[in-house]
PDB file of N, CA and C in Angstrom:
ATOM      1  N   UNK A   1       0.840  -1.186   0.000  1.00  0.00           N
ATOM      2  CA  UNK A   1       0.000   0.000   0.000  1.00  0.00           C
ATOM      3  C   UNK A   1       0.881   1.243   0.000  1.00  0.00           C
ATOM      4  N   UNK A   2       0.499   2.007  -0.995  1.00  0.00           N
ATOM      5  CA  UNK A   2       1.542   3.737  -0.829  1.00  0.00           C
ATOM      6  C   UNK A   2       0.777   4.077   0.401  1.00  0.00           C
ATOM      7  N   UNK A   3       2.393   4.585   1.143  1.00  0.00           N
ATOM      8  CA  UNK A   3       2.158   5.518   2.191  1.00  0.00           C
ATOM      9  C   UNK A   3       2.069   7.086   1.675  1.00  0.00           C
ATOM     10  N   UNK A   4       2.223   7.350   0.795  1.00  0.00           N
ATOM     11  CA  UNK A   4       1.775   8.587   0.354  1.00  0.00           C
ATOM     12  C   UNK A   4       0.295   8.370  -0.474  1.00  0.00           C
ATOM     13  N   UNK A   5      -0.473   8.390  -0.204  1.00  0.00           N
ATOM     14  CA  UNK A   5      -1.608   8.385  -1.051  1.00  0.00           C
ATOM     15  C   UNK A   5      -2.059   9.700  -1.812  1.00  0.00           C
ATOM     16  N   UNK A   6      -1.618  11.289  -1.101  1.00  0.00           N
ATOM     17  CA  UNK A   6      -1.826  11.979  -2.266  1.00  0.00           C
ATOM     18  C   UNK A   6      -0.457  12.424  -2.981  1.00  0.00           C
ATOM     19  N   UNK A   7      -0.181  11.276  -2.892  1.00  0.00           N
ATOM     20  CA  UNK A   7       0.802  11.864  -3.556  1.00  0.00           C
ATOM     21  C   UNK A   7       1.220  11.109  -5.253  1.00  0.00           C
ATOM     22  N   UNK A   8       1.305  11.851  -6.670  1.00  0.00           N
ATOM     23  CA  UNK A   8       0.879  10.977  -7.604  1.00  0.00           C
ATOM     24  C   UNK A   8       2.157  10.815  -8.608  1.00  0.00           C
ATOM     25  N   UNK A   9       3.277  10.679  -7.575  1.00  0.00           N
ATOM     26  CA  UNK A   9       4.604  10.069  -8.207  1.00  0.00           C
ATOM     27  C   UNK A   9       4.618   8.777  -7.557  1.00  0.00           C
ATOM     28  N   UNK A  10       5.537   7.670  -8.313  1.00  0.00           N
ATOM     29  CA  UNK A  10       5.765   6.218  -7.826  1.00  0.00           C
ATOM     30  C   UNK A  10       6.906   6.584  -6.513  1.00  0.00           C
ATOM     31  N   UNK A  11       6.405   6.110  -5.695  1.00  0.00           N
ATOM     32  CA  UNK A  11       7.807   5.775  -4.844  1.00  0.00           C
ATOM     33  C   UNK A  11       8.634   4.652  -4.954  1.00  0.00           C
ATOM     34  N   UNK A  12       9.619   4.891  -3.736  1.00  0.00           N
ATOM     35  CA  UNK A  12      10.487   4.128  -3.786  1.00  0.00           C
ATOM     36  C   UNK A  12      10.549   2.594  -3.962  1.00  0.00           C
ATOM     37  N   UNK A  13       8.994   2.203  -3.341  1.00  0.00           N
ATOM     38  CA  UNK A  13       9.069   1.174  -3.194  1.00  0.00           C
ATOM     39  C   UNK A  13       8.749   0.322  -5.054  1.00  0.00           C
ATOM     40  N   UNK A  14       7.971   1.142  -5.759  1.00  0.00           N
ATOM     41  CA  UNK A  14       7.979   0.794  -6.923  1.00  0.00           C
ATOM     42  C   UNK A  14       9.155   0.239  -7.500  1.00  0.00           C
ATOM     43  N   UNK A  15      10.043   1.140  -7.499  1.00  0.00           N
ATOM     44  CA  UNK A  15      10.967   0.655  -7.841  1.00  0.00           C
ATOM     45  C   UNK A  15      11.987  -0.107  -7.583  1.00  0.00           C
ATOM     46  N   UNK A  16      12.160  -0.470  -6.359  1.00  0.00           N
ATOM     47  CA  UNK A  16      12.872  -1.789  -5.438  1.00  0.00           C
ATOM     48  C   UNK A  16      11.775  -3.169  -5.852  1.00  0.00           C
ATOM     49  N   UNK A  17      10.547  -2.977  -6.168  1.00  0.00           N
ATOM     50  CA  UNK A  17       9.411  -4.493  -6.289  1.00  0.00           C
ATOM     51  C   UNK A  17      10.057  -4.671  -8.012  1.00  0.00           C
ATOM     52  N   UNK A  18       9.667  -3.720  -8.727  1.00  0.00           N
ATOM     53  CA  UNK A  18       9.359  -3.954 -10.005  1.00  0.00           C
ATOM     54  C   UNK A  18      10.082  -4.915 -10.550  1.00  0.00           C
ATOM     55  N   UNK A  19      11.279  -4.622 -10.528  1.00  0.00           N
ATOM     56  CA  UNK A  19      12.488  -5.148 -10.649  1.00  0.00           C
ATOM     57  C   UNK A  19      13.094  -6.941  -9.849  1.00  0.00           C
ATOM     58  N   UNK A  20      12.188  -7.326  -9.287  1.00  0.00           N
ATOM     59  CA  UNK A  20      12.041  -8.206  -8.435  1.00  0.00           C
ATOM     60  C   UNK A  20      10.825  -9.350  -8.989  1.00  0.00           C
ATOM     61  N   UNK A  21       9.680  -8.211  -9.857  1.00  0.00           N
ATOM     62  CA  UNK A  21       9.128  -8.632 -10.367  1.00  0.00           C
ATOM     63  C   UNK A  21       9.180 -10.488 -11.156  1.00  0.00           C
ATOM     64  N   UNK A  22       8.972 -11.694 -10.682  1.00  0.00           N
ATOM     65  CA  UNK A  22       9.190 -12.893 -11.667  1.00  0.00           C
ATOM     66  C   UNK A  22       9.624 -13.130 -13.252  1.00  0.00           C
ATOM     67  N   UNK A  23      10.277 -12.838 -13.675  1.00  0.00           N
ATOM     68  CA  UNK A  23       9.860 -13.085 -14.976  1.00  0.00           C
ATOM     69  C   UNK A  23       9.480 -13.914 -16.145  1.00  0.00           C
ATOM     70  N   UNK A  24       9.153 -15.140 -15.055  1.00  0.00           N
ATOM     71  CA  UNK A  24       8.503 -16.222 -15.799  1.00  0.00           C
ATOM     72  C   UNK A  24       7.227 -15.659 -15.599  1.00  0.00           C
ATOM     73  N   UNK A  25       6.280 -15.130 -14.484  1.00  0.00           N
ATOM     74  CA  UNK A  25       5.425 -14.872 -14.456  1.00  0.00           C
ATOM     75  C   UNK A  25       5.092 -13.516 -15.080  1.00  0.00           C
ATOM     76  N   UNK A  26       5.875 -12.645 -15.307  1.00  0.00           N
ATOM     77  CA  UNK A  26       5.670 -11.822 -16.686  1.00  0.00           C
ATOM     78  C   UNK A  26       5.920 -11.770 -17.947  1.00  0.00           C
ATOM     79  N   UNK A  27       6.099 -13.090 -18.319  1.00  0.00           N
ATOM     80  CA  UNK A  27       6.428 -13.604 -19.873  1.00  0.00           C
ATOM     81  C   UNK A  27       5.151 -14.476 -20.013  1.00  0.00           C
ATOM     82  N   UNK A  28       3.878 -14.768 -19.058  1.00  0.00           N
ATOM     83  CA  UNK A  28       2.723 -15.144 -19.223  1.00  0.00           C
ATOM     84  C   UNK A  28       1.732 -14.184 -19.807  1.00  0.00           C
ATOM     85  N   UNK A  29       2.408 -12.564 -19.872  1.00  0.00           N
ATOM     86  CA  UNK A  29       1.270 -11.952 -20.195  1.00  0.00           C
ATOM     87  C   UNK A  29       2.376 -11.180 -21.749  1.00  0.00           C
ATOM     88  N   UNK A  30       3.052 -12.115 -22.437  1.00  0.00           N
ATOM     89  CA  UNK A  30       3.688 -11.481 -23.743  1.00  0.00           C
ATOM     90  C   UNK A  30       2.795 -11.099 -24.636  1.00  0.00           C
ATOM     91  N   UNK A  31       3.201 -10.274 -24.747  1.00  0.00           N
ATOM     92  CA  UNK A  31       2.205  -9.422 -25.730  1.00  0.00           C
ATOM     93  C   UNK A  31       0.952  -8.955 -25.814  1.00  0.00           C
ATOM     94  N   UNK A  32       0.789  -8.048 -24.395  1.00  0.00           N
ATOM     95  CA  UNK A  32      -0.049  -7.809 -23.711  1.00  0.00           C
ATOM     96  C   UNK A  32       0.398  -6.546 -23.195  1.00  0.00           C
ATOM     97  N   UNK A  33      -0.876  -5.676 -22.697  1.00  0.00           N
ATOM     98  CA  UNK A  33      -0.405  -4.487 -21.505  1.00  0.00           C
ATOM     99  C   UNK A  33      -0.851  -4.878 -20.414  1.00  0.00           C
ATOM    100  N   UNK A  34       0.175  -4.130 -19.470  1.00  0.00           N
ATOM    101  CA  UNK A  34      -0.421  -5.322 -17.656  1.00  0.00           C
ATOM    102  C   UNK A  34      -0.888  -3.860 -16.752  1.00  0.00           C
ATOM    103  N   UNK A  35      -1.738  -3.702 -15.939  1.00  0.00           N
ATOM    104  CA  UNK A  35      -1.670  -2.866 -15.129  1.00  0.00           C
ATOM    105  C   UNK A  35      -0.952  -3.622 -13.543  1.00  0.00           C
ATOM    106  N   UNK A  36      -0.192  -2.843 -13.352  1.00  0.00           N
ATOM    107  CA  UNK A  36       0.839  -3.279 -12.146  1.00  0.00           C
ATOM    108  C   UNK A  36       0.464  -2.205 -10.888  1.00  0.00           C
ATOM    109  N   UNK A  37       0.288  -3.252  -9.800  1.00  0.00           N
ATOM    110  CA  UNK A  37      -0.086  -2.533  -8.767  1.00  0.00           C
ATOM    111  C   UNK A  37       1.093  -1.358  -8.230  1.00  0.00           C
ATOM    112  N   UNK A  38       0.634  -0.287  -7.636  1.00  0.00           N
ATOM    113  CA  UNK A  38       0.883   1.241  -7.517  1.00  0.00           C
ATOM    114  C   UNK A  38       2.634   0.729  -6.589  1.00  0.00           C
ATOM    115  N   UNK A  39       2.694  -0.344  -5.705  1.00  0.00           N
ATOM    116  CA  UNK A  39       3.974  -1.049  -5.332  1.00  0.00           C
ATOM    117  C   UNK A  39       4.697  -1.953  -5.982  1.00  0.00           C
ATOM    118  N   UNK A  40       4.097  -2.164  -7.090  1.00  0.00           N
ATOM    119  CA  UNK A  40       5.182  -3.315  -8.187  1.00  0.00           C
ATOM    120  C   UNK A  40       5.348  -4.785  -7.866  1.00  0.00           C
ATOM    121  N   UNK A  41       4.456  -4.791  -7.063  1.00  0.00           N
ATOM    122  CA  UNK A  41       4.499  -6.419  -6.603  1.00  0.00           C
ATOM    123  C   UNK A  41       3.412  -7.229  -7.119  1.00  0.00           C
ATOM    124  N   UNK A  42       2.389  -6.917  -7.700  1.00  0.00           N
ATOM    125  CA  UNK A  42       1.384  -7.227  -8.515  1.00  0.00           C
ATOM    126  C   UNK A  42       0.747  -6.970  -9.776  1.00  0.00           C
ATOM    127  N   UNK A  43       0.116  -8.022 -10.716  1.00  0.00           N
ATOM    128  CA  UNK A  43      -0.256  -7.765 -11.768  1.00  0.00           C
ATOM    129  C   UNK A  43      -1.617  -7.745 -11.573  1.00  0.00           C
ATOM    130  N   UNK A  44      -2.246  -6.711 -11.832  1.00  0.00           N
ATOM    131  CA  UNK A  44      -3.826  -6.471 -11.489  1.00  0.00           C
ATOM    132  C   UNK A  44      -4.908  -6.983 -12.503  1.00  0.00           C
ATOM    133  N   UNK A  45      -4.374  -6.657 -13.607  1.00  0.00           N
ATOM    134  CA  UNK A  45      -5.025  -6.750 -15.038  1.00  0.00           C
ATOM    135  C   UNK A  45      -4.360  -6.646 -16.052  1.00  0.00           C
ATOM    136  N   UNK A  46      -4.993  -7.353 -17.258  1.00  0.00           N
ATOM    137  CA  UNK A  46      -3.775  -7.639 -18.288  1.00  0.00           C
ATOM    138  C   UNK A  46      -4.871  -7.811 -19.205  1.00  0.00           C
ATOM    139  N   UNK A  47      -4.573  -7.057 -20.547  1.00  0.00           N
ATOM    140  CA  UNK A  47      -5.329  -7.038 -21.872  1.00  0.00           C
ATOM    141  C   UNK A  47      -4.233  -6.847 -23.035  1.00  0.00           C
ATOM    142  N   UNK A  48      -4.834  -7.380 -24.237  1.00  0.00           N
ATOM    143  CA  UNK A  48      -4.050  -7.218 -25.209  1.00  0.00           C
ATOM    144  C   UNK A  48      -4.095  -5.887 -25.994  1.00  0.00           C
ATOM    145  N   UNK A  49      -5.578  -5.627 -25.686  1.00  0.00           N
ATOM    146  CA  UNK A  49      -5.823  -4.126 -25.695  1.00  0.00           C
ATOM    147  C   UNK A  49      -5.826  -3.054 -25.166  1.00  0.00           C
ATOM    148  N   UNK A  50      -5.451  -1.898 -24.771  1.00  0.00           N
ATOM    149  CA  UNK A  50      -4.997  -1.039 -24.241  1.00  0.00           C
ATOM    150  C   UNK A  50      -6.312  -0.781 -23.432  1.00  0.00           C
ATOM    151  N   UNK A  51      -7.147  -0.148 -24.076  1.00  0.00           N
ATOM    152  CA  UNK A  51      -8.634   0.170 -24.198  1.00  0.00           C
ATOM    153  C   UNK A  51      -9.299  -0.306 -23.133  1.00  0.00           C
ATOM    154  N   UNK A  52      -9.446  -1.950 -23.684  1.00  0.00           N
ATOM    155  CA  UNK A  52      -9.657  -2.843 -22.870  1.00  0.00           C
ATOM    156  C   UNK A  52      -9.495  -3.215 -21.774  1.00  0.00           C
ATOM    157  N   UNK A  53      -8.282  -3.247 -21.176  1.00  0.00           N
ATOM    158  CA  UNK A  53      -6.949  -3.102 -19.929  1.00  0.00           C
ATOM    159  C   UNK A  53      -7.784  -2.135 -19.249  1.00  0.00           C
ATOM    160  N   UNK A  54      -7.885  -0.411 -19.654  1.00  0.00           N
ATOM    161  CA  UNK A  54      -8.416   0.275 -19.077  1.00  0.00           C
ATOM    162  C   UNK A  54      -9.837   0.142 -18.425  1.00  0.00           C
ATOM    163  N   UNK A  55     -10.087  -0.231 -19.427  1.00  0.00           N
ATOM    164  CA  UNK A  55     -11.754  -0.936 -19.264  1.00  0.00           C
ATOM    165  C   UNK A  55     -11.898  -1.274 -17.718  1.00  0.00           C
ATOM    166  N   UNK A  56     -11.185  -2.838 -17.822  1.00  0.00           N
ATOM    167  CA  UNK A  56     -11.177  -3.855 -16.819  1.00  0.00           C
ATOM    168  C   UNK A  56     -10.433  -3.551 -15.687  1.00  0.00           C
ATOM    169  N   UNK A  57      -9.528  -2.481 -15.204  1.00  0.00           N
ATOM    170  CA  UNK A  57      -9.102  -1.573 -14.255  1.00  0.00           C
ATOM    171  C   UNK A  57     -10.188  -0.903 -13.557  1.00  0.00           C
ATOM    172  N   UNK A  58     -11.308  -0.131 -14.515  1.00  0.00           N
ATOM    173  CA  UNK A  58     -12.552   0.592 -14.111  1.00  0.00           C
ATOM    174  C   UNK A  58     -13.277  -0.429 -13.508  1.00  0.00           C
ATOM    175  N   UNK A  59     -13.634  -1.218 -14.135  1.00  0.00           N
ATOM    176  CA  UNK A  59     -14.405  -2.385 -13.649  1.00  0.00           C
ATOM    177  C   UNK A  59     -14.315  -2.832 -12.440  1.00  0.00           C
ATOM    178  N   UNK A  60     -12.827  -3.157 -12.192  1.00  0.00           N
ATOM    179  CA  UNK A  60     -12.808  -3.836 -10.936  1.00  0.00           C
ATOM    180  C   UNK A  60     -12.709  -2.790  -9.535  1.00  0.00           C
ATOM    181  N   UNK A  61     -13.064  -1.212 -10.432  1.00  0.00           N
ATOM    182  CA  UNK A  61     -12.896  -0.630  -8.878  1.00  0.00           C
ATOM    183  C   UNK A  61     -11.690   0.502  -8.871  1.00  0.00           C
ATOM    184  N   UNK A  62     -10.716   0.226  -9.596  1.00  0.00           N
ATOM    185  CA  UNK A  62      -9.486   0.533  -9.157  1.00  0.00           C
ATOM    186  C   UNK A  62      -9.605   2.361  -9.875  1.00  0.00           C
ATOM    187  N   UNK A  63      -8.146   2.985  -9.575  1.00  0.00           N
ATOM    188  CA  UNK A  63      -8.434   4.044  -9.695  1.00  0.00           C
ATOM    189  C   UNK A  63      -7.047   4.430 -10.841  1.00  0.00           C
ATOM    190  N   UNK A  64      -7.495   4.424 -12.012  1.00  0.00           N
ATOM    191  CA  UNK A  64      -6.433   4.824 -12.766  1.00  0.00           C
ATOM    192  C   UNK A  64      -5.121   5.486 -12.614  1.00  0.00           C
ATOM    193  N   UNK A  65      -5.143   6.406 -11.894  1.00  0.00           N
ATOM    194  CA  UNK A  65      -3.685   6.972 -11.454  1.00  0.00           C
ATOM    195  C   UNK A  65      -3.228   6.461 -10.122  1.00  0.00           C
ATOM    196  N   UNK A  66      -3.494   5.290 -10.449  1.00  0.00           N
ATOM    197  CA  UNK A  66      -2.989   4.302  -8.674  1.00  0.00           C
ATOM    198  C   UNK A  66      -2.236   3.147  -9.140  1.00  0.00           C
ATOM    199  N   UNK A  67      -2.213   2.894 -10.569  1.00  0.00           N
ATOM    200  CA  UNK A  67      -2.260   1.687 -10.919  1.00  0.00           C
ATOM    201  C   UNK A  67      -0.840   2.261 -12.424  1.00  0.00           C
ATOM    202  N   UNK A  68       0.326   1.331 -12.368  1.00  0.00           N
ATOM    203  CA  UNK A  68       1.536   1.426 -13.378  1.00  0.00           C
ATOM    204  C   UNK A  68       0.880   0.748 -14.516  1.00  0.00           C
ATOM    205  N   UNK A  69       0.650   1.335 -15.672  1.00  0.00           N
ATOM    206  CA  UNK A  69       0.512   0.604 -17.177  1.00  0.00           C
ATOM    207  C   UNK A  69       1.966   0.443 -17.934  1.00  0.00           C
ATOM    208  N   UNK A  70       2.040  -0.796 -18.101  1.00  0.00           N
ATOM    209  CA  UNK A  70       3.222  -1.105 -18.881  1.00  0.00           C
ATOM    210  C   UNK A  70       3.056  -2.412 -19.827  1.00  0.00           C
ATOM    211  N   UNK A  71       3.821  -2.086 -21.403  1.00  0.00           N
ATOM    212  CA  UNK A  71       3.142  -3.206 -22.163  1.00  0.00           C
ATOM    213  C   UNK A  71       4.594  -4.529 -21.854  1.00  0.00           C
ATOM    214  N   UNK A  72       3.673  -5.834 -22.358  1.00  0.00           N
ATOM    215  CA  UNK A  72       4.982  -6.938 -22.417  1.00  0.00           C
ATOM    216  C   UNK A  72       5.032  -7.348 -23.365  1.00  0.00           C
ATOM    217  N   UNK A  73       6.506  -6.664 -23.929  1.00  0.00           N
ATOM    218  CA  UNK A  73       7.231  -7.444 -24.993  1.00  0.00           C
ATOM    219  C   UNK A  73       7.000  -8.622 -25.280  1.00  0.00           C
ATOM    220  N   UNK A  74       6.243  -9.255 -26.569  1.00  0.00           N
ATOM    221  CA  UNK A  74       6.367 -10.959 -26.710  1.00  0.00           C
ATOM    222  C   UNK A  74       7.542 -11.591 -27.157  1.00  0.00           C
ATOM    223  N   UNK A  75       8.683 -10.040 -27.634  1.00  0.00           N
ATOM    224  CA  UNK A  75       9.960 -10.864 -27.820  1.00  0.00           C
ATOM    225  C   UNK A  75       9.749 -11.212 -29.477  1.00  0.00           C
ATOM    226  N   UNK A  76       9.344 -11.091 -30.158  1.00  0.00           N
ATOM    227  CA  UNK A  76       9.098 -10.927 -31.322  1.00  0.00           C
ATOM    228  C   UNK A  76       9.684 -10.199 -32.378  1.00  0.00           C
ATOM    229  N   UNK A  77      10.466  -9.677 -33.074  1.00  0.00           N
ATOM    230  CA  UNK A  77      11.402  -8.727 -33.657  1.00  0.00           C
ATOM    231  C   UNK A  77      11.323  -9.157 -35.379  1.00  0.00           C
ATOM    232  N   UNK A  78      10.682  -8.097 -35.813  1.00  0.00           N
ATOM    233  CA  UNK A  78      11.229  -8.296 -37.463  1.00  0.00           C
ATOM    234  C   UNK A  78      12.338  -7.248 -37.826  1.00  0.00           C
ATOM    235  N   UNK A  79      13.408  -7.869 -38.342  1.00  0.00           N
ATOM    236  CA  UNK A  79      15.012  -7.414 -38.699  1.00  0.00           C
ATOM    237  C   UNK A  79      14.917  -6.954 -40.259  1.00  0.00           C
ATOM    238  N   UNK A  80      14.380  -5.973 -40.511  1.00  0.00           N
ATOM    239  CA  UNK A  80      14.825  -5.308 -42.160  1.00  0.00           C
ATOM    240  C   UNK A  80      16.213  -4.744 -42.128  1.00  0.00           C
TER     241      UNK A  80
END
């Protein structure tokens, strides 16, 4: 839980979790956008659509500027 609640930069702790983050368990959502909880220790929601993602964030309650959007690479690369 942020101990700053009005406050609408990531703290510290974001960035000590994120990074800690699994990454087998974030290579389950390749090629996808994930909303990541406001401490980086959770994946809240995950769509392939942006839109959508947002959607299902509203849905469940949550409050858009509480919540990190970040997309996952499927690792996929076309080389011209």
């Amino acid at each position: 839980m942020n101990s700053r609640p009005d406050d609408s930069w990531l703290g510290p702790e974001f960035f000590a979790n994120r990074p800690k983050f699994p990454e087998e368990e974030l290579l389950k959502y390749a090629g996808q956008h994930v909303a990541f909880s406001w401490d980086g220790t959770r994946i809240l929601a995950a769509d392939p659509d942006e839109k959508t993602l947002f959607d299902k964030v509203l849905a469940a309650g949550l409050d858009l500027s509480r919540v990190v959007f970040e997309y996952v690479d499927d690792g996929r690369y076309s080389h011209i």
